[in-house]
N, C-alpha and C. Protein backbone atom coordinates (compact mmCIF):
# COMPACT_ATOMS: atom_id res chain seq x y z
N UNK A 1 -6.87 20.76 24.76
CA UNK A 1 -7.77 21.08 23.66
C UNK A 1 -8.45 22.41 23.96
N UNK A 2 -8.56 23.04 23.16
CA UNK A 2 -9.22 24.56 23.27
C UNK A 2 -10.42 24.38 22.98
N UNK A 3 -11.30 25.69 23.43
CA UNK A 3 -13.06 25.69 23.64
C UNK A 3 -12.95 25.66 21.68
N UNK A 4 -12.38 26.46 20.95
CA UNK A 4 -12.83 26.51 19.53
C UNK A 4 -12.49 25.26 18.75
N UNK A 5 -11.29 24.71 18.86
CA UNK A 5 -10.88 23.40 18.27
C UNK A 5 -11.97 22.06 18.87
N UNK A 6 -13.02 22.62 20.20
CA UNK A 6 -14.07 21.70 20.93
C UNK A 6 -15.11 22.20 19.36
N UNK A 7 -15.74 23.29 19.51
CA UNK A 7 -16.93 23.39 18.35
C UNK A 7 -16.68 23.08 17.23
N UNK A 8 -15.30 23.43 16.67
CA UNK A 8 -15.28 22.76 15.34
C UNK A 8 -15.60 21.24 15.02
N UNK A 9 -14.95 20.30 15.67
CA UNK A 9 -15.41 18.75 16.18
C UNK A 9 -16.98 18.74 16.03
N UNK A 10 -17.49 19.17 16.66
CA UNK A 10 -18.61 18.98 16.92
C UNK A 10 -19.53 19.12 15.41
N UNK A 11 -19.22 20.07 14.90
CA UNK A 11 -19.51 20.72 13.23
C UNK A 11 -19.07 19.87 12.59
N UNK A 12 -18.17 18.83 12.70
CA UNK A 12 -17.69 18.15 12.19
C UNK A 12 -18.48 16.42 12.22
N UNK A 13 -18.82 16.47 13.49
CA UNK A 13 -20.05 15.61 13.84
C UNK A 13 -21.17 15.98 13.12
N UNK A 14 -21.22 17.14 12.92
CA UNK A 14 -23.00 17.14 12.40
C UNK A 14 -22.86 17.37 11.09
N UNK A 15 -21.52 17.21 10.39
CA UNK A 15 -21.61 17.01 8.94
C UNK A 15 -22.01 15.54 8.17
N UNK A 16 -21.12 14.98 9.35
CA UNK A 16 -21.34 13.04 9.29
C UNK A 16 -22.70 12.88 9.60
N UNK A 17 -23.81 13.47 10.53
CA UNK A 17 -25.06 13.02 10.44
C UNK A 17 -26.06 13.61 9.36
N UNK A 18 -25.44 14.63 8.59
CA UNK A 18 -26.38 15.17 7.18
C UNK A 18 -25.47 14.04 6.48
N UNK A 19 -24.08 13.61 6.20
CA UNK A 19 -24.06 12.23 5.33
C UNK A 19 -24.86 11.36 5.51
N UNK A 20 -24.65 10.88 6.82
CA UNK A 20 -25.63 9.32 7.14
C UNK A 20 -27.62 9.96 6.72
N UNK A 21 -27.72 11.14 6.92
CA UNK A 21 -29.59 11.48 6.28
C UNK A 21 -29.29 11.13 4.85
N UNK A 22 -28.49 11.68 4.24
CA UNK A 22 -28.48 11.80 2.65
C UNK A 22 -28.23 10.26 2.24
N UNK A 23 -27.70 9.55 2.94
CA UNK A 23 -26.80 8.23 2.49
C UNK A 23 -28.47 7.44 2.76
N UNK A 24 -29.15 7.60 3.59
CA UNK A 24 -29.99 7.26 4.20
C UNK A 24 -31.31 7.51 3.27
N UNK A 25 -31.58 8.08 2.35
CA UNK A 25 -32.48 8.81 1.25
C UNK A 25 -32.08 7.89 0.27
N UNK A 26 -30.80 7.56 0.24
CA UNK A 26 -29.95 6.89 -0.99
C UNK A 26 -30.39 5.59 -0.89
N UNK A 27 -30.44 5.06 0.17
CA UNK A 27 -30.82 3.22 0.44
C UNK A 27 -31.76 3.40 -0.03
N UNK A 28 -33.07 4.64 0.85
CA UNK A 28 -34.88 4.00 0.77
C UNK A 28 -34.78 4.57 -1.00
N UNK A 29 -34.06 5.20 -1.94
CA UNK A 29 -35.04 5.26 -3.33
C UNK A 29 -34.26 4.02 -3.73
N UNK A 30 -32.94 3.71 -3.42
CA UNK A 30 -32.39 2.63 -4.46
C UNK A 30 -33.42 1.31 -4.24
N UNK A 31 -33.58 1.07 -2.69
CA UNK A 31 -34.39 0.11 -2.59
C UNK A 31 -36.01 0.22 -3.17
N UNK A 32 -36.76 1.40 -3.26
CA UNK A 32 -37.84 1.32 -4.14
C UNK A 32 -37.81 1.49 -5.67
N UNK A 33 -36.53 2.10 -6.48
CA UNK A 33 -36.21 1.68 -7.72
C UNK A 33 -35.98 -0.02 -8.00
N UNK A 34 -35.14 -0.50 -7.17
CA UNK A 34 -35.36 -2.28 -6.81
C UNK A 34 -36.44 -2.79 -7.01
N UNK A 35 -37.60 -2.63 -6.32
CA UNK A 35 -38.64 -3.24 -5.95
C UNK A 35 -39.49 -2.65 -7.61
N UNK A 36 -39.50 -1.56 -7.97
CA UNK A 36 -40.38 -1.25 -9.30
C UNK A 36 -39.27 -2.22 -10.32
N UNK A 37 -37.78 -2.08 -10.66
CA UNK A 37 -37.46 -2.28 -11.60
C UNK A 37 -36.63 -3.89 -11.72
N UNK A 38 -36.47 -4.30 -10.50
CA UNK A 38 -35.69 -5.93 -10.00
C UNK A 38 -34.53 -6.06 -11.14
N UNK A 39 -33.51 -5.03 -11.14
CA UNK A 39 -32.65 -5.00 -12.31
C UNK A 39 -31.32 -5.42 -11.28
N UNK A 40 -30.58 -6.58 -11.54
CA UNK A 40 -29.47 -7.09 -10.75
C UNK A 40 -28.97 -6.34 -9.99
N UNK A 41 -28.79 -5.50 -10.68
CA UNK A 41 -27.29 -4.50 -10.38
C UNK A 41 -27.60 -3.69 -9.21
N UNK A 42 -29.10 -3.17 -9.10
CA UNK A 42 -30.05 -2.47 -8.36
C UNK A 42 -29.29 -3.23 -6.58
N UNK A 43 -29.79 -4.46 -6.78
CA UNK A 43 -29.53 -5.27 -5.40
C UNK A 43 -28.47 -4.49 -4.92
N UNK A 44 -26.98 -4.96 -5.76
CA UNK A 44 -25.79 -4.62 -5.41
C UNK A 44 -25.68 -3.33 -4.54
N UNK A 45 -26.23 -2.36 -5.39
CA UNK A 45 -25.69 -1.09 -5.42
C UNK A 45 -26.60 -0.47 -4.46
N UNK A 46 -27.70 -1.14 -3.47
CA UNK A 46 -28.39 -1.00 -2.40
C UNK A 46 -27.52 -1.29 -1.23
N UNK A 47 -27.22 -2.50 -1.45
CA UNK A 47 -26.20 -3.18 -0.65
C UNK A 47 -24.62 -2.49 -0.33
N UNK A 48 -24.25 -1.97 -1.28
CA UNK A 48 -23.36 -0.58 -1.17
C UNK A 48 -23.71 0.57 -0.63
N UNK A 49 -24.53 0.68 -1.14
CA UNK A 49 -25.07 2.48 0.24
C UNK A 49 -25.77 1.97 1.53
N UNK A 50 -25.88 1.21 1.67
CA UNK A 50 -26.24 0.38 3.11
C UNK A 50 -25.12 0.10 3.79
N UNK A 51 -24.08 -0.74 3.06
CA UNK A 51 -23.10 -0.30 3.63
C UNK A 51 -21.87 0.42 4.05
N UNK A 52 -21.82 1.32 3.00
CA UNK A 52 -21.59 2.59 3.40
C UNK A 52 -21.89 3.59 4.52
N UNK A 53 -23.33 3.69 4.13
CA UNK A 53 -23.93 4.22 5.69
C UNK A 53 -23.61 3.70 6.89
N UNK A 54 -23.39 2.05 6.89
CA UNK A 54 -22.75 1.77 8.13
C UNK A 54 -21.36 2.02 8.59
N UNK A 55 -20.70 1.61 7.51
CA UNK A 55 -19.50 2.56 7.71
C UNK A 55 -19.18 4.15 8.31
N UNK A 56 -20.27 4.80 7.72
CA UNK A 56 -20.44 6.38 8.09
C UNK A 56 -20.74 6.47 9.86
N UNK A 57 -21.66 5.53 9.79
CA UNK A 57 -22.40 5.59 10.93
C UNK A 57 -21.37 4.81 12.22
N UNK A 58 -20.66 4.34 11.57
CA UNK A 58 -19.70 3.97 12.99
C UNK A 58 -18.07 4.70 12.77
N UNK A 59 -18.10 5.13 11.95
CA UNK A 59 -17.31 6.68 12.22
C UNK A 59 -17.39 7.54 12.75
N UNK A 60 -18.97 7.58 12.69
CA UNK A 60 -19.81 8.84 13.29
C UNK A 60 -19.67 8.15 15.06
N UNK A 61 -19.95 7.11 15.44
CA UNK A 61 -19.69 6.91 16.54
C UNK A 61 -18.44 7.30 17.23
N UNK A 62 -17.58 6.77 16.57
CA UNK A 62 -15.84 6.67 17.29
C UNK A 62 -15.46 8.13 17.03
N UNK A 63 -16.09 8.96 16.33
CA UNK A 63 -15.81 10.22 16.60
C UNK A 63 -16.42 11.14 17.73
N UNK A 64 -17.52 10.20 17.63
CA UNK A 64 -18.14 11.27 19.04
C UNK A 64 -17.38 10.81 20.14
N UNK A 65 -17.11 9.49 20.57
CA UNK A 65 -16.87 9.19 21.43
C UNK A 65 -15.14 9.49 22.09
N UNK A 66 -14.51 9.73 20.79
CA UNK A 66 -12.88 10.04 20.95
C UNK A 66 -13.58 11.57 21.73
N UNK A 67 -14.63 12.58 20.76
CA UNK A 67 -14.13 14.17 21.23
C UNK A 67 -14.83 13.92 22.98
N UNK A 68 -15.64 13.72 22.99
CA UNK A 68 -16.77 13.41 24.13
C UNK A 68 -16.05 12.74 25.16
N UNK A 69 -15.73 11.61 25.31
CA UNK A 69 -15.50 10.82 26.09
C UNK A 69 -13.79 10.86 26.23
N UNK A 70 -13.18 9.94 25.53
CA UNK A 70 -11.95 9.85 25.16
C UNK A 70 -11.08 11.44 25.88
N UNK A 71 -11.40 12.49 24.83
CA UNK A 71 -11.12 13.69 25.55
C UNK A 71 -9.84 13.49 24.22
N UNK A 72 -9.25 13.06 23.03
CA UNK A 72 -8.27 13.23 22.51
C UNK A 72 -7.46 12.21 23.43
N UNK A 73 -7.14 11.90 24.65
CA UNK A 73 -6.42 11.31 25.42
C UNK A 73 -5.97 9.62 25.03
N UNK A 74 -5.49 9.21 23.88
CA UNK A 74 -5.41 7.33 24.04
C UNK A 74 -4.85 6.83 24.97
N UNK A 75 -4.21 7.38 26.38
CA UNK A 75 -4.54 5.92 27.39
C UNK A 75 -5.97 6.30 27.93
N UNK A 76 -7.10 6.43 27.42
CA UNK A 76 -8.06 6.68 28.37
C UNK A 76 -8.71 4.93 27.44
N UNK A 77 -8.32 4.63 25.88
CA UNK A 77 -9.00 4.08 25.49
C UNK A 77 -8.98 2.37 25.49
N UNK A 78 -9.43 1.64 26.05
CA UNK A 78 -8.84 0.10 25.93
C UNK A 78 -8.07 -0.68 24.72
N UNK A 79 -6.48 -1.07 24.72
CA UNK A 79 -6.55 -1.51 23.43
C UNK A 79 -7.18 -2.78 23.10
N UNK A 80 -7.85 -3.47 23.50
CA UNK A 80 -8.80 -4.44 23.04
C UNK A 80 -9.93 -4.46 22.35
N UNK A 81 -10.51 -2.93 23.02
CA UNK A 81 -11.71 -2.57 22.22
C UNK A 81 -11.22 -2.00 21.40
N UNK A 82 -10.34 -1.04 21.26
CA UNK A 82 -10.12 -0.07 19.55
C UNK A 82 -9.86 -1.35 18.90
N UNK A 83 -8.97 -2.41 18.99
CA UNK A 83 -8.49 -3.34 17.83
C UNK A 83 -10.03 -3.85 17.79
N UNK A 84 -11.05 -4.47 18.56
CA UNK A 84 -12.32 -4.86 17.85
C UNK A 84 -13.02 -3.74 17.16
N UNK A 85 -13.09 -2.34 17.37
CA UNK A 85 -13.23 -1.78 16.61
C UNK A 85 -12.89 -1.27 15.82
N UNK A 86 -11.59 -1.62 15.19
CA UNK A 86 -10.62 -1.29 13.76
C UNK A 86 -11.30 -1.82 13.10
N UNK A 87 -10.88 -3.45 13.90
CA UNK A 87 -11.30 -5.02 12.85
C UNK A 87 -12.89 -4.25 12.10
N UNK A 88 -14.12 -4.12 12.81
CA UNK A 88 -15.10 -4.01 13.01
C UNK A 88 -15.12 -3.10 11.38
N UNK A 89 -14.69 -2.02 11.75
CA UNK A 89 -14.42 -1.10 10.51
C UNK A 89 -13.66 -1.40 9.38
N UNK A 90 -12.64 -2.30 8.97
CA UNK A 90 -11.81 -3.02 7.97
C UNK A 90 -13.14 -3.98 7.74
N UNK A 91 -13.52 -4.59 8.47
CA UNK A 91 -14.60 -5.55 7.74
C UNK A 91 -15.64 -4.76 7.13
N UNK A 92 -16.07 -4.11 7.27
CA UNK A 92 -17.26 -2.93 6.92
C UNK A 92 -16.76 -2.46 5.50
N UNK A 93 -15.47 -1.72 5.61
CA UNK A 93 -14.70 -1.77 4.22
C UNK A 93 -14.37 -1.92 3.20
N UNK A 94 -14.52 -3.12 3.15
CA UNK A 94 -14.02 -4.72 2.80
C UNK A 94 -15.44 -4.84 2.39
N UNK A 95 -16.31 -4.96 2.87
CA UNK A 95 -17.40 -5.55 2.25
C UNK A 95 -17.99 -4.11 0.79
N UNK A 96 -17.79 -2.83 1.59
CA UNK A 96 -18.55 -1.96 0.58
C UNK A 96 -17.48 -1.84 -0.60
N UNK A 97 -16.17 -2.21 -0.60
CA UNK A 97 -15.43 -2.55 -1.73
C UNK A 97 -15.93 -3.29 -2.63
N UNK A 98 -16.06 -4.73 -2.07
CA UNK A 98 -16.98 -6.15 -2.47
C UNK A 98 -18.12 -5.32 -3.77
N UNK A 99 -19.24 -5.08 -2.56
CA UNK A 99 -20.32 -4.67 -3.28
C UNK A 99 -20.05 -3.31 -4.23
N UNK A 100 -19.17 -2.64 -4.26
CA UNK A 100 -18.67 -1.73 -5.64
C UNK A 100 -18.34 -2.19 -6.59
N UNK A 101 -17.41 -3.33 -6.45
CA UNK A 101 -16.84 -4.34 -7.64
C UNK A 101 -18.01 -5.17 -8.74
N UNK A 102 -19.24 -5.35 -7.48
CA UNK A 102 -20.23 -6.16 -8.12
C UNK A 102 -20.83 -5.02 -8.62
N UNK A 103 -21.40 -3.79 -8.30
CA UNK A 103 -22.09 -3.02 -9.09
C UNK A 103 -21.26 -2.87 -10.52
N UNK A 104 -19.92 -2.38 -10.45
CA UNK A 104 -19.25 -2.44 -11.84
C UNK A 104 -19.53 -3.50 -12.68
N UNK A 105 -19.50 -4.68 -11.98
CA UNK A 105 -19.48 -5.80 -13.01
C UNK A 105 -20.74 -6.55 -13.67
N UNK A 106 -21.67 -5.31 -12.59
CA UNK A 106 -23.25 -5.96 -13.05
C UNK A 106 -23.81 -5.27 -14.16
N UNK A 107 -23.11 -4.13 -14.13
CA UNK A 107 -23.57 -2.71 -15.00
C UNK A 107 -22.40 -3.23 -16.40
N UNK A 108 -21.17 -3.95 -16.30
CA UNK A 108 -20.76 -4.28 -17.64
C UNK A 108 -21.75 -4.83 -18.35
N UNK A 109 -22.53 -6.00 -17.53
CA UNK A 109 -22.97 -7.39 -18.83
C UNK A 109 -24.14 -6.56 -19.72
């Protein structure tokens, strides 16, 4: 890996932590539009940028940790832990799918 293909990564890291601030702005108004307006759909669609952000936020992990640690190298990484942390991330997925489907279907009725 080269010193410039190292900083770009890194820029690349600190784009994912201005997502997770912004995503993070997105929970605290949806959740105080919630609390003034208790409109169904509100719940949902809290529950979607919440989990989203978690999603972000453990992307944001496994990326630091591949450039940082890892080194690019996969035998450095256990395959026991990446498959708990696939799973980990498919479930995360899976759920902010979930809660998209319900915002659509709360915002039909």
């Amino acid at each position: 890996m080269t010193h410039g293909s190292s900083k770009m990564a890194h820029i690349v890291i600190l784009g994912y932590i201005i997502i997770l601030l912004v995503g993070t702005w997105a929970a605290v108004t949806t959740y105080q539009m919630l609390r003034r307006f208790d409109l169904p759909f509100l719940r949902s669609l809290f529950y979607s940028v919440v989990i989203f952000n978690l999603s972000v936020f453990l992307y944001l992990i496994s990326r630091y940790v591949w450039i940082n640690l890892v080194r690019h190298d996969p035998s450095n990484v256990n395959p026991v832990i990446e498959g708990v942390f696939l799973l980990v991330i498919l479930i995360v997925q899976l759920a902010w799918t979930y809660t998209v489907v319900r915002v659509v279907v709360e915002l039909q009725r």
